[in-house]
C-alpha atoms as a PDB file:
ATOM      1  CA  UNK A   1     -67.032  45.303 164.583  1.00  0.00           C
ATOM      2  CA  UNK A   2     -70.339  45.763 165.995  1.00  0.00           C
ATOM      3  CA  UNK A   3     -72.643  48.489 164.058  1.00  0.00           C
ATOM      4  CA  UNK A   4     -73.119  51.590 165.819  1.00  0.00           C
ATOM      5  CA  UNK A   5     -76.636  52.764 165.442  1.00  0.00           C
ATOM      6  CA  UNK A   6     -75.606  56.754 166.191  1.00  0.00           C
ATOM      7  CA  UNK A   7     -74.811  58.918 163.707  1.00  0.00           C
ATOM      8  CA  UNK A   8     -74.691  56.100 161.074  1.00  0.00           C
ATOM      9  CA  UNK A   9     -78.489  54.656 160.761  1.00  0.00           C
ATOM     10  CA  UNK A  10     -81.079  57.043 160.002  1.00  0.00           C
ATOM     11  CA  UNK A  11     -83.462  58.043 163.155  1.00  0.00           C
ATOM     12  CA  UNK A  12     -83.891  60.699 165.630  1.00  0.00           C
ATOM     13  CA  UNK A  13     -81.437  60.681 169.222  1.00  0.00           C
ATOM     14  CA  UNK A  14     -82.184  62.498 172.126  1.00  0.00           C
ATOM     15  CA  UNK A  15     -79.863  63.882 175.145  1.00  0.00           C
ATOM     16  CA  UNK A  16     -79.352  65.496 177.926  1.00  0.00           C
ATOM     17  CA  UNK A  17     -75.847  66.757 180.246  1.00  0.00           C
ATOM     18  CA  UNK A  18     -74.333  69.305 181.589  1.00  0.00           C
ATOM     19  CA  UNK A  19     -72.224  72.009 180.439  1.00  0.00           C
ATOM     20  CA  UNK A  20     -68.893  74.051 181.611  1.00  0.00           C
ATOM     21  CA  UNK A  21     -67.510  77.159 180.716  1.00  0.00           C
ATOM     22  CA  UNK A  22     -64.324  78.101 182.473  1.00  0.00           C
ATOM     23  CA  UNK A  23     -66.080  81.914 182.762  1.00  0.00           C
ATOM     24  CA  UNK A  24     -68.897  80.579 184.913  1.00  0.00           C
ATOM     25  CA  UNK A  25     -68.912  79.068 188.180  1.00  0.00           C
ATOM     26  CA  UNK A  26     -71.959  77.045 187.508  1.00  0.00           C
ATOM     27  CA  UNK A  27     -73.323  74.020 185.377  1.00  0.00           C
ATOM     28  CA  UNK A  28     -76.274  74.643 182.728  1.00  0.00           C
ATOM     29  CA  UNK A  29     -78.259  71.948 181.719  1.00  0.00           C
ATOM     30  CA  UNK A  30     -78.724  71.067 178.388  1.00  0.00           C
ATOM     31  CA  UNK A  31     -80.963  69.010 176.306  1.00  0.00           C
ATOM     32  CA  UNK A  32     -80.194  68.182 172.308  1.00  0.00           C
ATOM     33  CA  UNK A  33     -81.677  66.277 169.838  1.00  0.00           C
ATOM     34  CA  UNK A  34     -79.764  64.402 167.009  1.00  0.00           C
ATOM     35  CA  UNK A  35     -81.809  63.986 163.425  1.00  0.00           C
ATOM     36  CA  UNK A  36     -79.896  62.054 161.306  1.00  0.00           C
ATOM     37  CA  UNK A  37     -80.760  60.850 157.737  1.00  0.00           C
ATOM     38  CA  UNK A  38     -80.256  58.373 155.028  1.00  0.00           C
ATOM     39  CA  UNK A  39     -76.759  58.273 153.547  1.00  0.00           C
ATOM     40  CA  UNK A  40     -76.577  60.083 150.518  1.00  0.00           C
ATOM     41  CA  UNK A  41     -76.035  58.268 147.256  1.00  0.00           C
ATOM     42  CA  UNK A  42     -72.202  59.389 147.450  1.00  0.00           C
ATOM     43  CA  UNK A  43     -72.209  57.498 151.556  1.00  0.00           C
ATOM     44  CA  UNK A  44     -72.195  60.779 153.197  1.00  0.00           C
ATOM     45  CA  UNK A  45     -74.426  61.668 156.185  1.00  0.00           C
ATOM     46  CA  UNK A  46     -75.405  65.346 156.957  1.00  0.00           C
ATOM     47  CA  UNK A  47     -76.874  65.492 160.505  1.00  0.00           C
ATOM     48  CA  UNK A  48     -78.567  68.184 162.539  1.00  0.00           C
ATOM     49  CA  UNK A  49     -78.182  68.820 165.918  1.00  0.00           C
ATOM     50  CA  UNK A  50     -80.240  70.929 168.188  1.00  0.00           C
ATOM     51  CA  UNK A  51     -79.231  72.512 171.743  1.00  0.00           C
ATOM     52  CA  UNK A  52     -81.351  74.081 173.814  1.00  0.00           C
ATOM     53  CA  UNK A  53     -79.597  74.926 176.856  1.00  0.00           C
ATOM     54  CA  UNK A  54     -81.369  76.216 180.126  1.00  0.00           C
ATOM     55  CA  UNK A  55     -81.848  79.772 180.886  1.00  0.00           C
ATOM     56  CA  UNK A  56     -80.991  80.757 177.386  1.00  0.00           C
ATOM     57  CA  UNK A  57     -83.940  81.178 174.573  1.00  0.00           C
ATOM     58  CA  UNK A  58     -81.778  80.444 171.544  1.00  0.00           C
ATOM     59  CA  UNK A  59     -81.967  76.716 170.103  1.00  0.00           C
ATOM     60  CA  UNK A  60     -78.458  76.443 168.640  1.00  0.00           C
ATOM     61  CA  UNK A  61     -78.012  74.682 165.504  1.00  0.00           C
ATOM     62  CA  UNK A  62     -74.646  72.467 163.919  1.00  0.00           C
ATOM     63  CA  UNK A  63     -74.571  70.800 160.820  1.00  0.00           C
ATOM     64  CA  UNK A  64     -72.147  67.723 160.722  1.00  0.00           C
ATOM     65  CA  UNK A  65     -71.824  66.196 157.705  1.00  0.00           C
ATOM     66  CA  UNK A  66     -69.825  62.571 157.830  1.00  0.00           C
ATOM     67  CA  UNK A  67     -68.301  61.294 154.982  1.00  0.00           C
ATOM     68  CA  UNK A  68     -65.284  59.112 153.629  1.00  0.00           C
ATOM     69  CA  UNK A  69     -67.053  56.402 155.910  1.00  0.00           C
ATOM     70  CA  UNK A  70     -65.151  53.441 156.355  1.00  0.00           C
ATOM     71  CA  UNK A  71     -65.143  50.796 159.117  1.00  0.00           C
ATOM     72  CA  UNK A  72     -62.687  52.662 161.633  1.00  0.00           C
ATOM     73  CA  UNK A  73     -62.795  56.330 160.056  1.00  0.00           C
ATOM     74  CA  UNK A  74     -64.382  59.096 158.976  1.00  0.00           C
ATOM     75  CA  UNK A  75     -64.171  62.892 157.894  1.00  0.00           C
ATOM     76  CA  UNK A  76     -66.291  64.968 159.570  1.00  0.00           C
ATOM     77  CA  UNK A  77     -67.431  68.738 159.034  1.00  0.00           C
ATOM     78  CA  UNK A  78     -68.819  71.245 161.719  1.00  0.00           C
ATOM     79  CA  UNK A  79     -71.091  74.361 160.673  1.00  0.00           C
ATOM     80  CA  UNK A  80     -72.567  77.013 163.053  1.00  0.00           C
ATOM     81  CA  UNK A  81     -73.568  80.196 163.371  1.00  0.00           C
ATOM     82  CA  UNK A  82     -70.450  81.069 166.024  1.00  0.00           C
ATOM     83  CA  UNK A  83     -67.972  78.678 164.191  1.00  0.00           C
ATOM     84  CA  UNK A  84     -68.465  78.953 160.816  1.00  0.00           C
ATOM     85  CA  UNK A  85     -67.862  75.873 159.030  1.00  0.00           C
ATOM     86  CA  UNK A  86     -64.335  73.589 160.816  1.00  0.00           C
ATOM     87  CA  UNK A  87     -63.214  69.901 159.260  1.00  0.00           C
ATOM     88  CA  UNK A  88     -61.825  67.259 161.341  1.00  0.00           C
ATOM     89  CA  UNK A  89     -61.470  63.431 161.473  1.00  0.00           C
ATOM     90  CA  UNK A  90     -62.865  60.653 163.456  1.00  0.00           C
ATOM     91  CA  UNK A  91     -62.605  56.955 164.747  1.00  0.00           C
ATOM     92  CA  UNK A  92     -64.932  54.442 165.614  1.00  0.00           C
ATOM     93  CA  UNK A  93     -64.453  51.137 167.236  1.00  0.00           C
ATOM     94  CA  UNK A  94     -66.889  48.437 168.820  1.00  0.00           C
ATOM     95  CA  UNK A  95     -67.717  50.504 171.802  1.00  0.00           C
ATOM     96  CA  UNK A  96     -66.601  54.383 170.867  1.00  0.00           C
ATOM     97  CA  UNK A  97     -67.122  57.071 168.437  1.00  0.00           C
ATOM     98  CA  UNK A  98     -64.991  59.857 168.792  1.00  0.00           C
ATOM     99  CA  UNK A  99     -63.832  63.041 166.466  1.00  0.00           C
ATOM    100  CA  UNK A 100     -61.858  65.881 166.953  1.00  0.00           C
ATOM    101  CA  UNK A 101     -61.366  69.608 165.326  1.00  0.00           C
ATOM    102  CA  UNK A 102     -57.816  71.358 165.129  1.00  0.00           C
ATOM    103  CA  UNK A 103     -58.448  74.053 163.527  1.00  0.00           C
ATOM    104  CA  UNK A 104     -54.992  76.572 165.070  1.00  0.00           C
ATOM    105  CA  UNK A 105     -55.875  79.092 162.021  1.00  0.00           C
ATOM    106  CA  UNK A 106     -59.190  79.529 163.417  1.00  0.00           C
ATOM    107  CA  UNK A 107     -58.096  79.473 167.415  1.00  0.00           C
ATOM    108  CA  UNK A 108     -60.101  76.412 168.158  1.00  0.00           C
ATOM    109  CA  UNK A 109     -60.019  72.674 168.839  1.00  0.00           C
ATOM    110  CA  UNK A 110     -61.952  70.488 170.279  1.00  0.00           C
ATOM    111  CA  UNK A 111     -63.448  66.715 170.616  1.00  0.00           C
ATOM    112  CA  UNK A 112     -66.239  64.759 171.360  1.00  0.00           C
ATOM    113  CA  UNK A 113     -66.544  61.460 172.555  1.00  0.00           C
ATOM    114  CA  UNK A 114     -69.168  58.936 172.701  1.00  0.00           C
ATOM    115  CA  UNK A 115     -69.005  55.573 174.561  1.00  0.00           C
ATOM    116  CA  UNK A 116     -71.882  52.774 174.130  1.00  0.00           C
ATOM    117  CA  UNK A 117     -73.530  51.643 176.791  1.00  0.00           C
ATOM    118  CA  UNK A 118     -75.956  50.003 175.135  1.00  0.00           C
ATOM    119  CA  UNK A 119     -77.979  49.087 171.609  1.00  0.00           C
ATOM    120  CA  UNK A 120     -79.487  52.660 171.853  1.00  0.00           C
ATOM    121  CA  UNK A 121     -77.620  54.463 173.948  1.00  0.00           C
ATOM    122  CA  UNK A 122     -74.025  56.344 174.383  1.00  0.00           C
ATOM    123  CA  UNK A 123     -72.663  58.725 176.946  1.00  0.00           C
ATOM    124  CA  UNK A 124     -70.083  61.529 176.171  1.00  0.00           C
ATOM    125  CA  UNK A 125     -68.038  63.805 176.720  1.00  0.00           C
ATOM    126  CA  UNK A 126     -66.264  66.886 174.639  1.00  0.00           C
ATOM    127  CA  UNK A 127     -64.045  69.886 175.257  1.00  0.00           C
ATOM    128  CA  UNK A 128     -63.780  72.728 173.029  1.00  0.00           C
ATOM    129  CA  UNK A 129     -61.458  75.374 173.480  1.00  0.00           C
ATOM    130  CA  UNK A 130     -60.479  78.647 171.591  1.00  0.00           C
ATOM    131  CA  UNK A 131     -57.235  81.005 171.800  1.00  0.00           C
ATOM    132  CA  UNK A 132     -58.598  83.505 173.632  1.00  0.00           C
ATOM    133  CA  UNK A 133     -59.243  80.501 176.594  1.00  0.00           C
ATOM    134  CA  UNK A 134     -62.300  80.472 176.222  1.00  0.00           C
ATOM    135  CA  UNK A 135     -63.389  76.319 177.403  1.00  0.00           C
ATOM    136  CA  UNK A 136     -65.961  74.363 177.197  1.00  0.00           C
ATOM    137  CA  UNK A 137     -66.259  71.035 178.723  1.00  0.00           C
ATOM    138  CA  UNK A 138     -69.810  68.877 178.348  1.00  0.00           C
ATOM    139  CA  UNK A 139     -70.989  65.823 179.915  1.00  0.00           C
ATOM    140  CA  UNK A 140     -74.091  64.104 178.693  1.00  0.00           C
ATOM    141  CA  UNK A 141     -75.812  61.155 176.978  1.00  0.00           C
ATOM    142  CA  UNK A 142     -77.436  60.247 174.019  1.00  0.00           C
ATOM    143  CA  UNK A 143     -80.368  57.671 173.365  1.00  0.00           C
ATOM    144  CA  UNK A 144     -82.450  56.648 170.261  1.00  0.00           C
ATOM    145  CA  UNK A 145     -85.616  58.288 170.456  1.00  0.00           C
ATOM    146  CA  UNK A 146     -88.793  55.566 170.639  1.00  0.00           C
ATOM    147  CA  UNK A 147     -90.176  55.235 167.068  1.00  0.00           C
ATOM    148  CA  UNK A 148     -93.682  56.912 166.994  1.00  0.00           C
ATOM    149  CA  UNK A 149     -96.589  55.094 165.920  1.00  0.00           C
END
């Protein structure tokens, strides 16, 4: 299985898309930024991601936090300021990573999907939706960010 640099080597990812909602007629553009870090000594990884999307001055903010890490699956954790904190499960194969919330308590589920398309780069897609149909549907990519000197 080849090694999939996002999400589970340390580094900073960049990316761009466009998103959705079912209330709007219109795209919006957003950009995001991935830092992820070491594992932790217990194989965990607890990631921030940043979305800035146009037109709106807020940066939003989730914490993911991977763990239970083993060569096809993982447990994964959401937390935001909207969400509050929702647990899910994922999959990962030579060319995909993929998880997905179901969360019916809470009136939401949702996934993301990421396919490689090369060493440092993935594109994706997710839809999140919650019971009052409220939908969300985002198209993007991701990309290691260059390494500064």
């Amino acid at each position: 299985m080849s090694k999939h640099k996002f999400i589970f080597t340390p580094g900073h990812w960049l990316g761009e898309g466009k998103i959705n909602l079912n209330m709007m007629d219109e795209s919006l553009s957003f950009f995001t930024r991935w830092k992820i870090p070491e594992r932790d000594p217990s194989g965990r990884v607890e990631c921030v991601q940043e979305i800035q999307v146009a037109g709106l001055s807020d940066l939003m903010l989730n914490e993911f936090i991977f763990s239970d890490i083993t060569s096809g699956n993982f447990n994964i954790e959401l937390e935001n300021q909207s969400l509050g904190r929702v647990i899910g499960s994922g999959i990962r194969s030579d060319s995909i990573i993929a998880w997905e919330f179901r969360m019916p308590e809470h009136g939401f589920e949702g996934f993301e999907f990421y396919e490689k398309t090369g060493d440092d780069e993935y594109k994706m897609h997710a839809e999140y939706a919650t019971n009052d149909e409220f939908r969300t549907v985002i198209h993007g990519r991701v990309w290691k960010q260059a390494a500064k000197d």
